[in-house]
N, C-alpha and C. Protein backbone atom coordinates (compact mmCIF):
# COMPACT_ATOMS: atom_id res chain seq x y z
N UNK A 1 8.47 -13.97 -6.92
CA UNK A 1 7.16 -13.62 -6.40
C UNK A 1 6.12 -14.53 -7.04
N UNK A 2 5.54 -14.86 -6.14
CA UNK A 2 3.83 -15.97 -6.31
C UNK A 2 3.08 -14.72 -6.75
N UNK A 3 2.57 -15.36 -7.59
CA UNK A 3 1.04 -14.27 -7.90
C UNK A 3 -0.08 -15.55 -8.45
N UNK A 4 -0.72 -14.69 -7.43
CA UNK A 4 -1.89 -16.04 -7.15
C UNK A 4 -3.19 -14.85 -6.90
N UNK A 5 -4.33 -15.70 -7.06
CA UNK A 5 -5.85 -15.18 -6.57
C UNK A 5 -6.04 -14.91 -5.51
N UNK A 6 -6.62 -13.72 -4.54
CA UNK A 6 -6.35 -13.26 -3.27
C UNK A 6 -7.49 -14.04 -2.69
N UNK A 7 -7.66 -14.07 -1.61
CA UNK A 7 -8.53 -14.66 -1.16
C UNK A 7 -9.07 -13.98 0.23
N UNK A 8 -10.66 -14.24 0.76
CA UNK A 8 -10.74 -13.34 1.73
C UNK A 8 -9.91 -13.41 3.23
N UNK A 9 -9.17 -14.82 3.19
CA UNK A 9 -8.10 -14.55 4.39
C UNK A 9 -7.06 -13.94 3.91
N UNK A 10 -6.52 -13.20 2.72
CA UNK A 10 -5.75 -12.03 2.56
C UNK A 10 -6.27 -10.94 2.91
N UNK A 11 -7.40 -10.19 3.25
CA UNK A 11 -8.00 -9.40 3.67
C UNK A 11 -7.13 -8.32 4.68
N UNK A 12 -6.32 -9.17 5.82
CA UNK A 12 -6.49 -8.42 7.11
C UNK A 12 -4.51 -7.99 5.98
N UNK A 13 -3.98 -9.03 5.70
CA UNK A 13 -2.87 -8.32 4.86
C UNK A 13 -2.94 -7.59 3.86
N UNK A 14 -3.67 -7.62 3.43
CA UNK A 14 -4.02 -6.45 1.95
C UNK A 14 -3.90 -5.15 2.58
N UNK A 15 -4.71 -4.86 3.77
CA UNK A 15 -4.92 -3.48 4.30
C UNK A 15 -4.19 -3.25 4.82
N UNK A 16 -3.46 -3.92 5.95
CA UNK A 16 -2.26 -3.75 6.29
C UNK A 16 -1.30 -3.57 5.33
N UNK A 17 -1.02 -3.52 4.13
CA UNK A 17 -0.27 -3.17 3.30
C UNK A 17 -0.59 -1.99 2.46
N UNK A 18 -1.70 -1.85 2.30
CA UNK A 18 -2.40 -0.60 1.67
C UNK A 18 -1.89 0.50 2.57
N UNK A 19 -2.25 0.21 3.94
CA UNK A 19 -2.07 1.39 4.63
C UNK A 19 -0.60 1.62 4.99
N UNK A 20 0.55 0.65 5.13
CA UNK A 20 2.34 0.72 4.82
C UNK A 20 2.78 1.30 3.57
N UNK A 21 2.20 1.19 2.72
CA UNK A 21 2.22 1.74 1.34
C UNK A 21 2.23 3.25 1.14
N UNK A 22 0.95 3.63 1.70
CA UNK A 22 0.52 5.12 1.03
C UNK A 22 1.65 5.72 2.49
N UNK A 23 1.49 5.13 3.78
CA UNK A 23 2.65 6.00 4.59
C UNK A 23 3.73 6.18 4.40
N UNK A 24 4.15 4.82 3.93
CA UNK A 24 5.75 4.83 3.84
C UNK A 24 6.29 5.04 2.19
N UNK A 25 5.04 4.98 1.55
CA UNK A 25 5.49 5.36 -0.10
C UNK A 25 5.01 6.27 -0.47
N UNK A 26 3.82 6.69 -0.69
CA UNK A 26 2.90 7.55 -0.92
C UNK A 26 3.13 9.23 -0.63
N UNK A 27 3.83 9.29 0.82
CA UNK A 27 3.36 10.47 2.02
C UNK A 27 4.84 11.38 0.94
N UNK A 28 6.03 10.95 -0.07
CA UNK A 28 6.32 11.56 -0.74
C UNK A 28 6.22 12.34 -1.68
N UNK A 29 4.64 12.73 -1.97
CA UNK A 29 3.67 13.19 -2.68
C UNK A 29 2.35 13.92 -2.15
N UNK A 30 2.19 13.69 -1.13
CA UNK A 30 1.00 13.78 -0.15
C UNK A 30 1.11 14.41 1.01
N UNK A 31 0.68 15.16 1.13
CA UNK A 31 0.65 16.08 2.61
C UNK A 31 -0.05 15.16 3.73
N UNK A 32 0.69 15.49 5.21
CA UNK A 32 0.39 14.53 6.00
C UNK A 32 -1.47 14.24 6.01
N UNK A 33 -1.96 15.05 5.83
CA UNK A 33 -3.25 15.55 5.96
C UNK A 33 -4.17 14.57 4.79
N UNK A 34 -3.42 14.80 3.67
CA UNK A 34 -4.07 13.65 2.72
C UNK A 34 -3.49 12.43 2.98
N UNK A 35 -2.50 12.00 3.62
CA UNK A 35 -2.45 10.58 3.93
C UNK A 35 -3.27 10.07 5.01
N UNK A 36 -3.15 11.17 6.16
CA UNK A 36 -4.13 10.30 7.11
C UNK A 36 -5.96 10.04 6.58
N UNK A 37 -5.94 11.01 5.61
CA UNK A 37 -7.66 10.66 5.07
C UNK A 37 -7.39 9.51 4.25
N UNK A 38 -6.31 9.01 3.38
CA UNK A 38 -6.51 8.74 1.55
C UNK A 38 -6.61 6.93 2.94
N UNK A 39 -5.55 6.61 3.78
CA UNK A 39 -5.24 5.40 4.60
C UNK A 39 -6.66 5.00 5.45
N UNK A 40 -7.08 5.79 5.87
CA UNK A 40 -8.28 5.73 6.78
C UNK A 40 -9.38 4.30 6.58
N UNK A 41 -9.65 3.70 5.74
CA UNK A 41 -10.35 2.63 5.67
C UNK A 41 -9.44 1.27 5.47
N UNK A 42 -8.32 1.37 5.72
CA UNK A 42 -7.47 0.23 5.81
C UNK A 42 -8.15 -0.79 6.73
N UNK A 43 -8.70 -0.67 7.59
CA UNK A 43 -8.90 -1.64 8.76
C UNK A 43 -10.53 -2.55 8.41
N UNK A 44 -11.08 -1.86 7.19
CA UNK A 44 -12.58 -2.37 6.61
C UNK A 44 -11.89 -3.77 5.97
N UNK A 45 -12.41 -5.15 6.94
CA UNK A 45 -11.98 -6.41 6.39
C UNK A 45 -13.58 -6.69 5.66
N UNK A 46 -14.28 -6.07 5.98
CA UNK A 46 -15.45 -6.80 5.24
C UNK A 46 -15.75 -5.91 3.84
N UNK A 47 -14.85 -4.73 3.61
CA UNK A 47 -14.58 -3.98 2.32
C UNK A 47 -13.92 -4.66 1.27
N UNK A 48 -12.51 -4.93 1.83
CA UNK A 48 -11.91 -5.71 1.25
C UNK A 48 -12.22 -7.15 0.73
N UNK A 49 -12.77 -7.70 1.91
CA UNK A 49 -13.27 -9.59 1.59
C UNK A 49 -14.30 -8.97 -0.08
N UNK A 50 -14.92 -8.09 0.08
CA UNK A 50 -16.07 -7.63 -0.79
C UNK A 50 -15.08 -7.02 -2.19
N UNK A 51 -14.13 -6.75 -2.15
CA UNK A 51 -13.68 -6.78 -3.58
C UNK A 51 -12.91 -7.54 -4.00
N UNK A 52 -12.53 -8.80 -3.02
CA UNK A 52 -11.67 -9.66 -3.49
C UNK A 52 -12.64 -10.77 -4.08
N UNK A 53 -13.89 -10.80 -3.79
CA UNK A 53 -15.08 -11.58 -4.10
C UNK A 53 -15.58 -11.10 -5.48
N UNK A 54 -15.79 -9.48 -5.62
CA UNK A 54 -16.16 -8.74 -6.76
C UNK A 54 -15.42 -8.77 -8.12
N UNK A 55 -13.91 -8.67 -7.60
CA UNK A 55 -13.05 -8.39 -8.98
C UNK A 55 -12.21 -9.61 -8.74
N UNK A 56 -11.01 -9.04 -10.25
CA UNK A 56 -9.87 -10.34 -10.21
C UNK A 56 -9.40 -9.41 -9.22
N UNK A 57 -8.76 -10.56 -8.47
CA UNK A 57 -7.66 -9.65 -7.28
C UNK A 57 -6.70 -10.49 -7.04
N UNK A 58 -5.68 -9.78 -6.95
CA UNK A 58 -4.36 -10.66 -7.03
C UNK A 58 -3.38 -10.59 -5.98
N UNK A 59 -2.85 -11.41 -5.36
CA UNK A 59 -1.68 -11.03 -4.23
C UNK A 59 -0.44 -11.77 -4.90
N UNK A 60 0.52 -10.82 -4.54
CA UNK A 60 2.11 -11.21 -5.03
C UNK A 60 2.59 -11.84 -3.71
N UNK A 61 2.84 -12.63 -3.53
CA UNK A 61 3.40 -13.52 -1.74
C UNK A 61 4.62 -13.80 -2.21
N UNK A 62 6.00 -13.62 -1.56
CA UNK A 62 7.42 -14.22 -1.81
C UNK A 62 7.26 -15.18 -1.19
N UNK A 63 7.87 -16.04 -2.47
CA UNK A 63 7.74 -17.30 -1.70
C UNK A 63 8.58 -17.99 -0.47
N UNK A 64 9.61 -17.57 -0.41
CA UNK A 64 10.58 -17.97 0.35
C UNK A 64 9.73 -17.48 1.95
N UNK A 65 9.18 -16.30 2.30
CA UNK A 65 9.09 -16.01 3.62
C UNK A 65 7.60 -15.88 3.98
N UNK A 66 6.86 -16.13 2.44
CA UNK A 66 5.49 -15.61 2.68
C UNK A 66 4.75 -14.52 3.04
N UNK A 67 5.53 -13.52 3.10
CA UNK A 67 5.44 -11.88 3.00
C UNK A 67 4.60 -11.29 1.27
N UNK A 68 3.56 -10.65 1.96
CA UNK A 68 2.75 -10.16 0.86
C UNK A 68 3.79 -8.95 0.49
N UNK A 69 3.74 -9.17 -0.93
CA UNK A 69 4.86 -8.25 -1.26
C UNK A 69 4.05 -6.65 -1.62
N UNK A 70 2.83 -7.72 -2.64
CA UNK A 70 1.83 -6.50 -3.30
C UNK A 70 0.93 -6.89 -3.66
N UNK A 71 -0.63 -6.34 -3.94
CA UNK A 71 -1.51 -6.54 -4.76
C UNK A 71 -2.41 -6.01 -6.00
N UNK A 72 -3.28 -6.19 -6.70
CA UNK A 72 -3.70 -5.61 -7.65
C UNK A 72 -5.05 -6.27 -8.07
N UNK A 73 -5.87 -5.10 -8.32
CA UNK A 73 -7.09 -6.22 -8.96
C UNK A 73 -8.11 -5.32 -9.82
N UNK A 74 -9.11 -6.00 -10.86
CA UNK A 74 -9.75 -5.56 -11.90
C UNK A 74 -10.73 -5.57 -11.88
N UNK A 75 -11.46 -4.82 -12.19
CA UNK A 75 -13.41 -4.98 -12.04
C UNK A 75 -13.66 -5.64 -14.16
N UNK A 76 -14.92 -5.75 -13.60
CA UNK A 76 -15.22 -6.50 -14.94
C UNK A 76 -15.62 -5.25 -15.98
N UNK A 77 -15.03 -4.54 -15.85
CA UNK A 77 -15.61 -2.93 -16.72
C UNK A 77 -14.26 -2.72 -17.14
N UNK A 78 -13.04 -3.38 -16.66
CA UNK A 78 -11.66 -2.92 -16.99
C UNK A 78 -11.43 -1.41 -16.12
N UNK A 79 -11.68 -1.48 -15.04
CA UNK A 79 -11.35 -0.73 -14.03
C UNK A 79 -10.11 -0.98 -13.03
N UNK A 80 -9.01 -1.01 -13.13
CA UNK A 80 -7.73 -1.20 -12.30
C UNK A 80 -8.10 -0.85 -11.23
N UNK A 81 -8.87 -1.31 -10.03
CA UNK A 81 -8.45 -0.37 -8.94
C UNK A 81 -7.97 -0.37 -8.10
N UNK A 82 -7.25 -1.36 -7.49
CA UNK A 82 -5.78 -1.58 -6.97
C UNK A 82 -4.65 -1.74 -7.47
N UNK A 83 -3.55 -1.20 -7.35
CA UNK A 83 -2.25 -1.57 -7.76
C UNK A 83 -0.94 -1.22 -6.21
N UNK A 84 -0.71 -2.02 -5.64
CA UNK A 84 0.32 -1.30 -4.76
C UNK A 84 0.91 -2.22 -4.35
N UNK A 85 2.31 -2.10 -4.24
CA UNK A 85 3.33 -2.98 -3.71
C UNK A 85 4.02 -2.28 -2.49
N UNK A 86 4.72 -3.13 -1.54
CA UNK A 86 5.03 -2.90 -0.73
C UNK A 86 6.22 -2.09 -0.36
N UNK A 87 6.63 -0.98 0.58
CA UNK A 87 7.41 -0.52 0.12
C UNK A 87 9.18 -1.06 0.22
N UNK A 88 9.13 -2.63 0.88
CA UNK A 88 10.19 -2.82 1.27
C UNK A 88 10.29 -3.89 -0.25
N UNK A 89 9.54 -4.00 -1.03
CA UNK A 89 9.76 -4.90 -2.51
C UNK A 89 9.30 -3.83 -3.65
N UNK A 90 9.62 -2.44 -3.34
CA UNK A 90 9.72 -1.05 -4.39
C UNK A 90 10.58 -1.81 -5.42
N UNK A 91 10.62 -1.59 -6.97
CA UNK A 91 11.58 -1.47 -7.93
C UNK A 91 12.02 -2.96 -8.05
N UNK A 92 11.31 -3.66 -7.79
CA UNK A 92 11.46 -5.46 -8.17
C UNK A 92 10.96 -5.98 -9.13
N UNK A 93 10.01 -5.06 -9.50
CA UNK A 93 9.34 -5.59 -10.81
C UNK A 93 7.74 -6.34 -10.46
N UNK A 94 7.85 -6.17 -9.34
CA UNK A 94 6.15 -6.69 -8.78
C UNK A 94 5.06 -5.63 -9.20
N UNK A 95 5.43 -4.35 -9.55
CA UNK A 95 3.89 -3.91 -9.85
C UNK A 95 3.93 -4.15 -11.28
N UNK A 96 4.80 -4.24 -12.25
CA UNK A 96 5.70 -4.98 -13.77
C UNK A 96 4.41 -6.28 -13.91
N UNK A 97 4.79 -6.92 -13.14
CA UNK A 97 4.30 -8.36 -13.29
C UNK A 97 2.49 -8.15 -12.63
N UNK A 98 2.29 -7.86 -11.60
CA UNK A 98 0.59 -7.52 -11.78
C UNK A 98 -0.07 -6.89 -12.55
N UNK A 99 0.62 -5.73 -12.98
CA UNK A 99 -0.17 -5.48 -14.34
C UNK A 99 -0.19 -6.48 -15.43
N UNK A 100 0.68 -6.96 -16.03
CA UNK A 100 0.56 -8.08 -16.90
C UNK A 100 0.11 -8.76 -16.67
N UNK A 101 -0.05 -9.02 -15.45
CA UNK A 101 -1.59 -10.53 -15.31
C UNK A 101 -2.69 -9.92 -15.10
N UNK A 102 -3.12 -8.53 -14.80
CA UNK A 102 -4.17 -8.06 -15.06
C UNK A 102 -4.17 -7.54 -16.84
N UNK A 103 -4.14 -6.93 -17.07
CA UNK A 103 -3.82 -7.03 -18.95
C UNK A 103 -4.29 -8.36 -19.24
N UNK A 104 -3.40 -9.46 -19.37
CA UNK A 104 -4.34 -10.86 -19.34
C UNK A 104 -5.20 -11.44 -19.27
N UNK A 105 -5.69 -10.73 -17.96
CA UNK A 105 -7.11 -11.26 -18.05
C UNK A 105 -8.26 -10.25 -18.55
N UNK A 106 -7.34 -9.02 -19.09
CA UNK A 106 -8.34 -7.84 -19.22
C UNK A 106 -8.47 -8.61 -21.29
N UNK A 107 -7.60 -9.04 -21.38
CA UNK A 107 -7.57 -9.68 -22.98
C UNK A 107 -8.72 -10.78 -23.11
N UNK A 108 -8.60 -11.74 -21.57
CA UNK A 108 -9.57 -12.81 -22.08
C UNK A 108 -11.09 -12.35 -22.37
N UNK A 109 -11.05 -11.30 -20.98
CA UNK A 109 -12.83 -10.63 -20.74
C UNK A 109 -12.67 -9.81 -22.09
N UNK A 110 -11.89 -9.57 -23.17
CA UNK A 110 -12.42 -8.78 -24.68
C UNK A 110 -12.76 -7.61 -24.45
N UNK A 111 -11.81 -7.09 -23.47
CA UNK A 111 -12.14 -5.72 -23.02
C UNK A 111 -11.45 -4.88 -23.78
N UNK A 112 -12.66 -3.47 -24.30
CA UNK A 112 -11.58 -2.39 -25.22
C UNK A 112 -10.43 -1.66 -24.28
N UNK A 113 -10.29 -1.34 -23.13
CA UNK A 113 -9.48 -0.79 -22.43
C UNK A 113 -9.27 -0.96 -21.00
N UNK A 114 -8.02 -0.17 -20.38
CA UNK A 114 -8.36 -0.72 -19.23
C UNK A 114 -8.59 1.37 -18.45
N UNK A 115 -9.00 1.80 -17.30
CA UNK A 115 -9.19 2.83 -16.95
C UNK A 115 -8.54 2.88 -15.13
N UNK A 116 -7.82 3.42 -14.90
CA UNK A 116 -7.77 3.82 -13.32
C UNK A 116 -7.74 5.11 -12.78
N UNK A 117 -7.66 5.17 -11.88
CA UNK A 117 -7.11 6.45 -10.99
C UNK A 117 -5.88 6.54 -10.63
N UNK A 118 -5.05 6.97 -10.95
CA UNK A 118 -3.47 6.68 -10.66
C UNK A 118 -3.25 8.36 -9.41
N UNK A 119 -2.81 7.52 -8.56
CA UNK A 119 -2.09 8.73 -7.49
C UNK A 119 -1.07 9.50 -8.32
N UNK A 120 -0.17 10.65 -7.30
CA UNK A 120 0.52 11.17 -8.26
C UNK A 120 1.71 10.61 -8.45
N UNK A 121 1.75 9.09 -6.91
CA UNK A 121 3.17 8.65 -6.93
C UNK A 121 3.05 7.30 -8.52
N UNK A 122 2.11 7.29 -8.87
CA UNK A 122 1.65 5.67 -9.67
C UNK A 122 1.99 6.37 -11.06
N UNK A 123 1.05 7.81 -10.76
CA UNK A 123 1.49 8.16 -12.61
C UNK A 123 2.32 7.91 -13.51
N UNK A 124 3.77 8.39 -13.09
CA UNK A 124 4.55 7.88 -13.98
C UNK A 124 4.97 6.59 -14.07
N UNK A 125 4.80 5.48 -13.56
CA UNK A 125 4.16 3.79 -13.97
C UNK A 125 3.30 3.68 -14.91
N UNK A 126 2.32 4.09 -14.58
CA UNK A 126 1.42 3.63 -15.47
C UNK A 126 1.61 4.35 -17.28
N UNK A 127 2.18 5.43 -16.79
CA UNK A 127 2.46 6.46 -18.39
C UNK A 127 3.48 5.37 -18.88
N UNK A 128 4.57 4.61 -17.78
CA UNK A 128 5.45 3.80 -19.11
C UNK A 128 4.81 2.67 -19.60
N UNK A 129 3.74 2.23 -19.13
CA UNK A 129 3.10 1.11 -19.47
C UNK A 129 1.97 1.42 -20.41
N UNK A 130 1.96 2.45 -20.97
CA UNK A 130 0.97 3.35 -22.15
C UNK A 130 -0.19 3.57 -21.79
N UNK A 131 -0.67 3.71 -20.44
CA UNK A 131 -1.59 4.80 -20.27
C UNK A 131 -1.39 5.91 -20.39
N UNK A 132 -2.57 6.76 -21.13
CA UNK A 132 -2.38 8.37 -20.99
C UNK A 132 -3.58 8.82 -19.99
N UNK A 133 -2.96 9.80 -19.66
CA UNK A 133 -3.80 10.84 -18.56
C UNK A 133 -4.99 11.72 -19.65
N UNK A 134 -6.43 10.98 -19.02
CA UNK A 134 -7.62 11.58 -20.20
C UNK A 134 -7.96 12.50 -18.57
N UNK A 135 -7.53 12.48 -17.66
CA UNK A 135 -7.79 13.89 -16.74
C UNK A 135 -7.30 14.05 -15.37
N UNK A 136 -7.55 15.34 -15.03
CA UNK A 136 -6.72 15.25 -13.86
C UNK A 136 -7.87 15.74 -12.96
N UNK A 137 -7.77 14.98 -11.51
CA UNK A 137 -8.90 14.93 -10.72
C UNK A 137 -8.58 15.23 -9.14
N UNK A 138 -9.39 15.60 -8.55
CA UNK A 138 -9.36 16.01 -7.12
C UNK A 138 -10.16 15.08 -6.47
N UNK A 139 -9.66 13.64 -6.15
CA UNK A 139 -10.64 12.72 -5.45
C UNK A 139 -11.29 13.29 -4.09
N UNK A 140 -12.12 13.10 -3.46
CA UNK A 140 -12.55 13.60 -2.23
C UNK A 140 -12.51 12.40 -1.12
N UNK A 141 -11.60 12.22 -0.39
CA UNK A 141 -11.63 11.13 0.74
C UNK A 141 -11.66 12.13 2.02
N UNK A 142 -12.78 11.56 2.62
CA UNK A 142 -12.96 11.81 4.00
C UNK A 142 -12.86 13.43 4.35
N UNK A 143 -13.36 14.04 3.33
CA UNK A 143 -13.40 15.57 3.34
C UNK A 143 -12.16 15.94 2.65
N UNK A 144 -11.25 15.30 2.59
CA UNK A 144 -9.78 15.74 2.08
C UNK A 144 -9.93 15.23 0.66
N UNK A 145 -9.48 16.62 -0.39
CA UNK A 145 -9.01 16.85 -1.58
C UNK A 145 -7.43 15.79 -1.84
N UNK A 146 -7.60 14.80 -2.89
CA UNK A 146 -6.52 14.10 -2.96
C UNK A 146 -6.23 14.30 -4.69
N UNK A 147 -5.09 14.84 -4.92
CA UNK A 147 -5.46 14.91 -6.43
C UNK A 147 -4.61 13.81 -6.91
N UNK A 148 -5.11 13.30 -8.24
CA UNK A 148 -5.12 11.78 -9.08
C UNK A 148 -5.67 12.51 -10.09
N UNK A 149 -5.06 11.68 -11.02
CA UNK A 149 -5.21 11.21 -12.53
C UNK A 149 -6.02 9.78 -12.88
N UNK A 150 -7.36 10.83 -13.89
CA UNK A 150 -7.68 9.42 -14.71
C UNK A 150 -6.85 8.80 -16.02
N UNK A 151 -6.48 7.79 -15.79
CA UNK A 151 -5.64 7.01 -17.08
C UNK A 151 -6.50 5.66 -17.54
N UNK A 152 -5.88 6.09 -19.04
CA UNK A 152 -6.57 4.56 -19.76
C UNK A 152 -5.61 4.51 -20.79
N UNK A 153 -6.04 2.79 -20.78
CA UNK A 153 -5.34 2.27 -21.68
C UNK A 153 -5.47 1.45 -22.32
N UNK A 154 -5.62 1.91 -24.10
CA UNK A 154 -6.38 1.31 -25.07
C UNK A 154 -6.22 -0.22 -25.03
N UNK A 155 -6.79 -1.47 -25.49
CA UNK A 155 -5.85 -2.43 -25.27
C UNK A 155 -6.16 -3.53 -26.44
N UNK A 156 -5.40 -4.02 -27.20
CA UNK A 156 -5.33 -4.35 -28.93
C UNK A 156 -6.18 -5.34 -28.84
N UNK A 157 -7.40 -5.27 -30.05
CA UNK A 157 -8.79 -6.36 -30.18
C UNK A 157 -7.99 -8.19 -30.22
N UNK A 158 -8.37 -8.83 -29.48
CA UNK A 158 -7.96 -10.14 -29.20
C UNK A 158 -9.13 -10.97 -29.40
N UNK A 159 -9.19 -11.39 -30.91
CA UNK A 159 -10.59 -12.23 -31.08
C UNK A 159 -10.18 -13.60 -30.43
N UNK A 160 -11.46 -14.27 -29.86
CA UNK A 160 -11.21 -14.96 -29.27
C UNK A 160 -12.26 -16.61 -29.91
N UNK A 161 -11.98 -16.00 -31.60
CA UNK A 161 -12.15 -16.75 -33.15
C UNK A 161 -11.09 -17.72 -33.00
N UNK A 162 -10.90 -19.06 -34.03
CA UNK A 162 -10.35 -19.83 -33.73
C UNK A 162 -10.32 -20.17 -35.61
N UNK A 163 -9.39 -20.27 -36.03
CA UNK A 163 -9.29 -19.90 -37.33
C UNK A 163 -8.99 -21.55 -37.85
């Protein structure tokens, strides 16, 4: 897997994958009712172009076929707020490897932590990667109650001194 900087012609694939994701991965956790709300803005390309512009954002592309496998991206506050891979490249080690290049760059920006919203399918990911759950939350999409966890995760001072 390529992991590279997304760009706003990843846009119309990002969402298209966001929204394959939470149906075909997600809906094992989720009542049909919260998937059709949590998916519902998949089709916002000028949402997306707008956080791939805002944060680091990252797309995983195989290289061999050029299939977006997954993406992920960081606000400058150390806010995770994408993480999702696709469900036909589940258990490859692609959401493994976007976090570590987000971590990376969460080290260069000298950030004390990093913070997300983890669904209930992400939680236990992110708990092996040493976030802890500081709460448990009832997001509100589109009138529909979606419950998620806030997680953070402390992340070790990296002076960026030169000895």
């Amino acid at each position: 897997m390529l992991l590279r900087r997304a760009t706003a012609a990843d846009a119309p694939r990002i969402g298209q994958l966001f929204y394959d994701t939470i149906t075909q991965v997600n809906c094992a956790d989720y009542t049909p009712v919260q998937i059709n709300a949590w998916r519902g803005g998949w089709q916002n390309l000028a949402g997306w172009e707008a956080k791939i512009e805002a944060q680091y954002f990252l797309a995983a592309e195989d290289e061999t076929t050029g299939t977006l496998g997954g993406f992920a991206s960081l606000a400058s506050d150390g806010y995770l707020d994408f993480l999702f891979v696709s469900a036909a490249y589940q258990r490859q080690g692609i959401a493994r490897q976007l976090l570590t290049a987000l971590l990376a760059q969460a080290a260069c920006l000298n950030l004390p932590s990093l913070y997300t919203d983890a669904s209930v399918t992400a939680q236990p990911f992110f708990f092996r990667y040493g976030f802890v759950v500081a709460q448990e939350q009832q997001l509100l999409v589109r009138g529909v109650a979606l419950p998620n966890y806030r997680m953070v995760r402390p992340l070790p001072f990296f002076s960026s001194l030169t000895s």
